[in-house]
Protein backbone atom coordinates (compact mmCIF):
# COMPACT_ATOMS: atom_id res chain seq x y z
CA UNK A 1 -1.26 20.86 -37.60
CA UNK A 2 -4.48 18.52 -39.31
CA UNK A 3 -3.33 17.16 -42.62
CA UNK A 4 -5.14 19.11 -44.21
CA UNK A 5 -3.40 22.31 -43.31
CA UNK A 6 -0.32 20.72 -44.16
CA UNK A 7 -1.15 20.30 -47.62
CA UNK A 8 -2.27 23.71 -47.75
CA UNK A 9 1.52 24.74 -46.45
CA UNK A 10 2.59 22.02 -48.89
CA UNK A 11 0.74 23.69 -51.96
CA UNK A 12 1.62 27.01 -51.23
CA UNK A 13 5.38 26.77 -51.78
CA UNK A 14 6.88 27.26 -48.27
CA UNK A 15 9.35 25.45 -46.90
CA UNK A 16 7.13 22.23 -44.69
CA UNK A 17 8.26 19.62 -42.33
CA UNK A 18 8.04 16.02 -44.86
CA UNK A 19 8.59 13.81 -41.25
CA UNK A 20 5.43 14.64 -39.73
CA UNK A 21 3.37 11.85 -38.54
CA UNK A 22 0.71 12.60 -40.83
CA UNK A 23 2.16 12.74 -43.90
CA UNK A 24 4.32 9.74 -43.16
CA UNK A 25 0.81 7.76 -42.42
CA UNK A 26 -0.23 9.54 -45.80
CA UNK A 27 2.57 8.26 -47.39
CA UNK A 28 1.95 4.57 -46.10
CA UNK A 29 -1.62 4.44 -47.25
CA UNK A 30 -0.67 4.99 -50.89
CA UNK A 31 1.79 2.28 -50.71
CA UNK A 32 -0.85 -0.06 -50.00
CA UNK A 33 -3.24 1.50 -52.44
CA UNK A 34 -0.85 1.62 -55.31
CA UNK A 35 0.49 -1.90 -54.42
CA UNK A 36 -3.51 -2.64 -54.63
CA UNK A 37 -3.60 -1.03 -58.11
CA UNK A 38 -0.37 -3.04 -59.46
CA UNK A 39 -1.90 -6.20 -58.39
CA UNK A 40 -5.53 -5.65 -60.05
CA UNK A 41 -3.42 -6.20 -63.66
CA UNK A 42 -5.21 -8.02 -65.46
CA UNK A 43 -8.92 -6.80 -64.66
CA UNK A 44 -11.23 -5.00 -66.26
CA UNK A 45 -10.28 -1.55 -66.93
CA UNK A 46 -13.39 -0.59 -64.63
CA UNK A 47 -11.92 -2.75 -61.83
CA UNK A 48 -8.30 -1.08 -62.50
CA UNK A 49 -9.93 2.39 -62.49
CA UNK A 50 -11.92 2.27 -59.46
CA UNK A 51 -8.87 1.62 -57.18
CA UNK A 52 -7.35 4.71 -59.21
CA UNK A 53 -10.19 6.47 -57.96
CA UNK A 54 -10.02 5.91 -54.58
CA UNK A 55 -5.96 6.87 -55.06
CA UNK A 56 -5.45 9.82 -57.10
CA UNK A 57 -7.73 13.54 -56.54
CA UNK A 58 -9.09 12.82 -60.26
CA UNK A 59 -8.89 10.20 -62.81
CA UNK A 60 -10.57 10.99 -66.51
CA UNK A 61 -11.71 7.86 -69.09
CA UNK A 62 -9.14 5.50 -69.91
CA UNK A 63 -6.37 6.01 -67.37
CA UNK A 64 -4.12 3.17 -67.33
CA UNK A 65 -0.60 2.50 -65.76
CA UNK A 66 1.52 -0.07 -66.37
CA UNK A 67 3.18 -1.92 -64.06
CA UNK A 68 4.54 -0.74 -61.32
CA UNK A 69 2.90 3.00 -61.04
CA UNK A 70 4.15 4.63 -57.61
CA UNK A 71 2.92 8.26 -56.28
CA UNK A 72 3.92 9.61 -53.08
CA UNK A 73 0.19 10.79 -52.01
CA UNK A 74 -1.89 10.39 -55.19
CA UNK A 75 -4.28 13.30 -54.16
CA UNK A 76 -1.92 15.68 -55.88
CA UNK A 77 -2.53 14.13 -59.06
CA UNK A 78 -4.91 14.89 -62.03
CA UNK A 79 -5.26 12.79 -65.17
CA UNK A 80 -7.49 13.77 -68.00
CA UNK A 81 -8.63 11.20 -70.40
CA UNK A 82 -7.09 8.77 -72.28
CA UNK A 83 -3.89 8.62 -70.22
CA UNK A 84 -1.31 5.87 -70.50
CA UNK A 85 1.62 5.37 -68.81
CA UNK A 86 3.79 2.51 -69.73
CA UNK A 87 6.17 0.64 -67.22
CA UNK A 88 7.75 2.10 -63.66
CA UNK A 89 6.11 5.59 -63.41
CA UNK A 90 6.39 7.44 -60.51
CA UNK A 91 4.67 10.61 -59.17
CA UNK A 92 5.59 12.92 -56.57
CA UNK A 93 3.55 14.79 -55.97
CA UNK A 94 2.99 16.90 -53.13
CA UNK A 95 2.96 20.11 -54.78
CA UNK A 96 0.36 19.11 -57.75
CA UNK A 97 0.43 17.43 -60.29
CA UNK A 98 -2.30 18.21 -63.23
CA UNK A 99 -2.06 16.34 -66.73
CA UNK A 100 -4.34 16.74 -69.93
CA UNK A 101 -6.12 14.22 -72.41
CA UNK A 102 -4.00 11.64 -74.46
CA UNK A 103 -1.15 11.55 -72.81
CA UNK A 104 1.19 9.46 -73.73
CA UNK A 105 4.36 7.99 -70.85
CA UNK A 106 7.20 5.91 -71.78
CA UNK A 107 8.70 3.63 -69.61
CA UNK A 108 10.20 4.84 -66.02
CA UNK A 109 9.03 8.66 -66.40
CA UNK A 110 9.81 10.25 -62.82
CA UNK A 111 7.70 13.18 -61.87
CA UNK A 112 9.17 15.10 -58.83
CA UNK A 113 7.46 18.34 -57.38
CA UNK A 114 8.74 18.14 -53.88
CA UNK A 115 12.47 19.42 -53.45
CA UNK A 116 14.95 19.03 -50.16
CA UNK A 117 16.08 21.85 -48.30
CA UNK A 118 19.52 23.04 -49.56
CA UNK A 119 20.90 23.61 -46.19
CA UNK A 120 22.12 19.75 -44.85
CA UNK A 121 20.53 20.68 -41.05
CA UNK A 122 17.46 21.75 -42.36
CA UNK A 123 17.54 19.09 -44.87
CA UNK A 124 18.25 16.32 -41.86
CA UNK A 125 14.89 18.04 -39.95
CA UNK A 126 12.67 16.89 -42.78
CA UNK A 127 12.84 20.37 -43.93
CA UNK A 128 11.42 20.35 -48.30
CA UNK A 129 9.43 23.08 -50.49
CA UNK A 130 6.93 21.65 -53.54
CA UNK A 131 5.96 23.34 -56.31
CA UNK A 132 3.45 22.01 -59.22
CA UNK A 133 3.50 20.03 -62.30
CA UNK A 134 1.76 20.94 -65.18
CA UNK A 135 1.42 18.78 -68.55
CA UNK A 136 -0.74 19.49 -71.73
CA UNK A 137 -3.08 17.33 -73.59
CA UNK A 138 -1.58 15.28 -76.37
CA UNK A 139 1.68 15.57 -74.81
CA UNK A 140 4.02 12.30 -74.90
CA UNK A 141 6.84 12.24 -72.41
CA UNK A 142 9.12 9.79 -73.81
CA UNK A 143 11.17 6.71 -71.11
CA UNK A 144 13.75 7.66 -68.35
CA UNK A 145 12.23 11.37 -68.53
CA UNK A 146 12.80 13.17 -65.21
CA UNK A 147 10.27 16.31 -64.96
CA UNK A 148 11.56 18.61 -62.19
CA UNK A 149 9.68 20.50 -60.09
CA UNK A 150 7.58 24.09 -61.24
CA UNK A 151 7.88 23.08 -64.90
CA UNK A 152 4.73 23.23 -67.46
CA UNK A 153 4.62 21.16 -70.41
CA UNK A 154 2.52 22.65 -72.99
CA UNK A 155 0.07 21.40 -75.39
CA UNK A 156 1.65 18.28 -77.90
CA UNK A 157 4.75 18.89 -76.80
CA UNK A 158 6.91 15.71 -77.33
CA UNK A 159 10.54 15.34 -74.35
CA UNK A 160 13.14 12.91 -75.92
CA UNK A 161 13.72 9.92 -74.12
CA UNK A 162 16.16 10.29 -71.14
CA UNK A 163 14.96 14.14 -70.74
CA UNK A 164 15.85 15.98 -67.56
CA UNK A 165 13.24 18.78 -67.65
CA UNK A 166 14.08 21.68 -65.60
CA UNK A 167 12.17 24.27 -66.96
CA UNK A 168 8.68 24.74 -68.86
CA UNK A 169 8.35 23.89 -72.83
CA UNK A 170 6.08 25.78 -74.52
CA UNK A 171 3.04 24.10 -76.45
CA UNK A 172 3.62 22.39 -80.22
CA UNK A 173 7.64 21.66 -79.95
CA UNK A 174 10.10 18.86 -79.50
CA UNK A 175 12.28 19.04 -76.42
CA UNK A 176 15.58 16.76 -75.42
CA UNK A 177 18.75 16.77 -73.47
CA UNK A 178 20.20 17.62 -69.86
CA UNK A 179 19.06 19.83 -69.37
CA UNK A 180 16.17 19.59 -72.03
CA UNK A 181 16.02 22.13 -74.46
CA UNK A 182 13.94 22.97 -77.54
CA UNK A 183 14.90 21.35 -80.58
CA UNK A 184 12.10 21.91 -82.72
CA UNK A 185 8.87 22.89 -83.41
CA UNK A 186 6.16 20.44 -84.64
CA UNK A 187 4.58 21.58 -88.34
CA UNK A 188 2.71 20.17 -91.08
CA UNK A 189 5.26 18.17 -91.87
CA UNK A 190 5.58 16.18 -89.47
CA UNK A 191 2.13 14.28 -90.52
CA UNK A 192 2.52 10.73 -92.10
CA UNK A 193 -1.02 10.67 -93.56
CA UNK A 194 -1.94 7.69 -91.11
CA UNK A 195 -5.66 7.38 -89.88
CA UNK A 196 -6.68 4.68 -87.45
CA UNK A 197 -8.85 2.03 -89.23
C-alpha cells in the first residue's frame, strides 16, 4: 500500500496499521522538519513560515509556534491566519486537523486525532483508527488543554486551562473541566471596552 492510500485509509476512519514502513519514514521526516522549525527561532517570521510551509498541508498569515511545536505528520494540519501557539504544542494528526483565523494556544495544548485499538493484540500489531479535528476562528484554547479525537470547536469558543475535550462545543461559549463541559455562553457583557491603539 503507497502512502498515499494509507492516508486515504487513515482519513476515512477505519481501523489502519500505524507500524508500516511508510508512515514510520513519514513520521521521521517531520521530526527533522519540526526540529528545523524550532531551531529557526529567532528569524524573520518569513524565514519561520517557509519551513512551516514545507511542514504542514496549509499555513495562513501570521502562523507562529512557540517553542517546541511537534506534529506527528504535519500534512494533516490546517492553520488559518493569525495563529499563535504559545510553548510545547503538539499535533496529531493523522486524521485532520483544520483550525480557523486568530487562534489563540496556551502553553502545552495536545491535539490527538489518532486513537489505539482497544483490543491489547490488535493494539500490539500497530492496529489505531483517526478521526478529525475541527477548531473555529477566534477560538482560544487555553494551557494543558487535551482535545480528543472527532471533536469540533466552534466559532470563539474559549476551553479553560487544563481542559480534556471529549466532545464538540458549540460556537460563542466557555467550556472547562474533565471532561469539559459548557459553562457559559459569551454575551455583551463580557466586553471591556478595550480597542488596540
Amino acid at each position: 500500500m503507497t502512502l498515499e492510500e494509507q492516508w486515504a485509509r487513515i482519513r476515512s476512519g477505519a481501523m489502519y496499521d500505524d507500524l508500516t514502513d511508510e508512515l514510520v519514514r513519514a513520521r521521521q521526516n517531520t521530526v527533522l522538519l519540526t526540529s528545523e522549525y524550532n531551531a529557526s527561532f529567532g528569524e524573520p517570521p518569513a524565514v519561520r513560515e517557509a519551513v512551516l510551509r514545507r511542514l504542514l498541508h496549509s499555513v495562513g498569515e501570521g502562523c507562529h509556534f512557540e517553542p517546541t511545536f511537534r506534529c506527528e505528520f504535519g500534512s494533516g494540519i490546517t492553520v488559518g491566519d493569525r495563529f499563535y501557539a504559545n510553548f510545547d504544542c503538539v499535533m496529531l494528526d493523522g486524521g485532520g486537523i483544520t483550525i480557523g483565523d486568530d487562534v489563540l494556544f496556551g502553553p502545552r495544548v495536545g491535539i490527538y486525532t489518532s486513537n489505539h485499538a482497544i483490543d491489547p493484540y490488535e493494539r500490539a500489531a500497530g492496529g489505531c483508527y483517526a478521526k478529525p479535528v475541527t477548531i473555529g476562528s477566534r477560538v482560544w484554547i487555553g494551557g494543558d488543554v487535551t482535545i480528543n479525537q472527532g471533536v469540533t470547536i466552534g466559532d470563539g469558543a474559549i476551553v479553560g486551562s487544563g481542559s480534556v475535550v471529549t466532545r464538540s462545543v458549540p460556537a460563542g461559549v466557555i467550556a472547562a473541566g474533565n471532561p469539559a463541559r459548557i459553562l457559559r455562553e459569551i454575551t455583551d457583557a463580557d466586553k471591556t471596552g478595550f480597542t488596540p491603539s
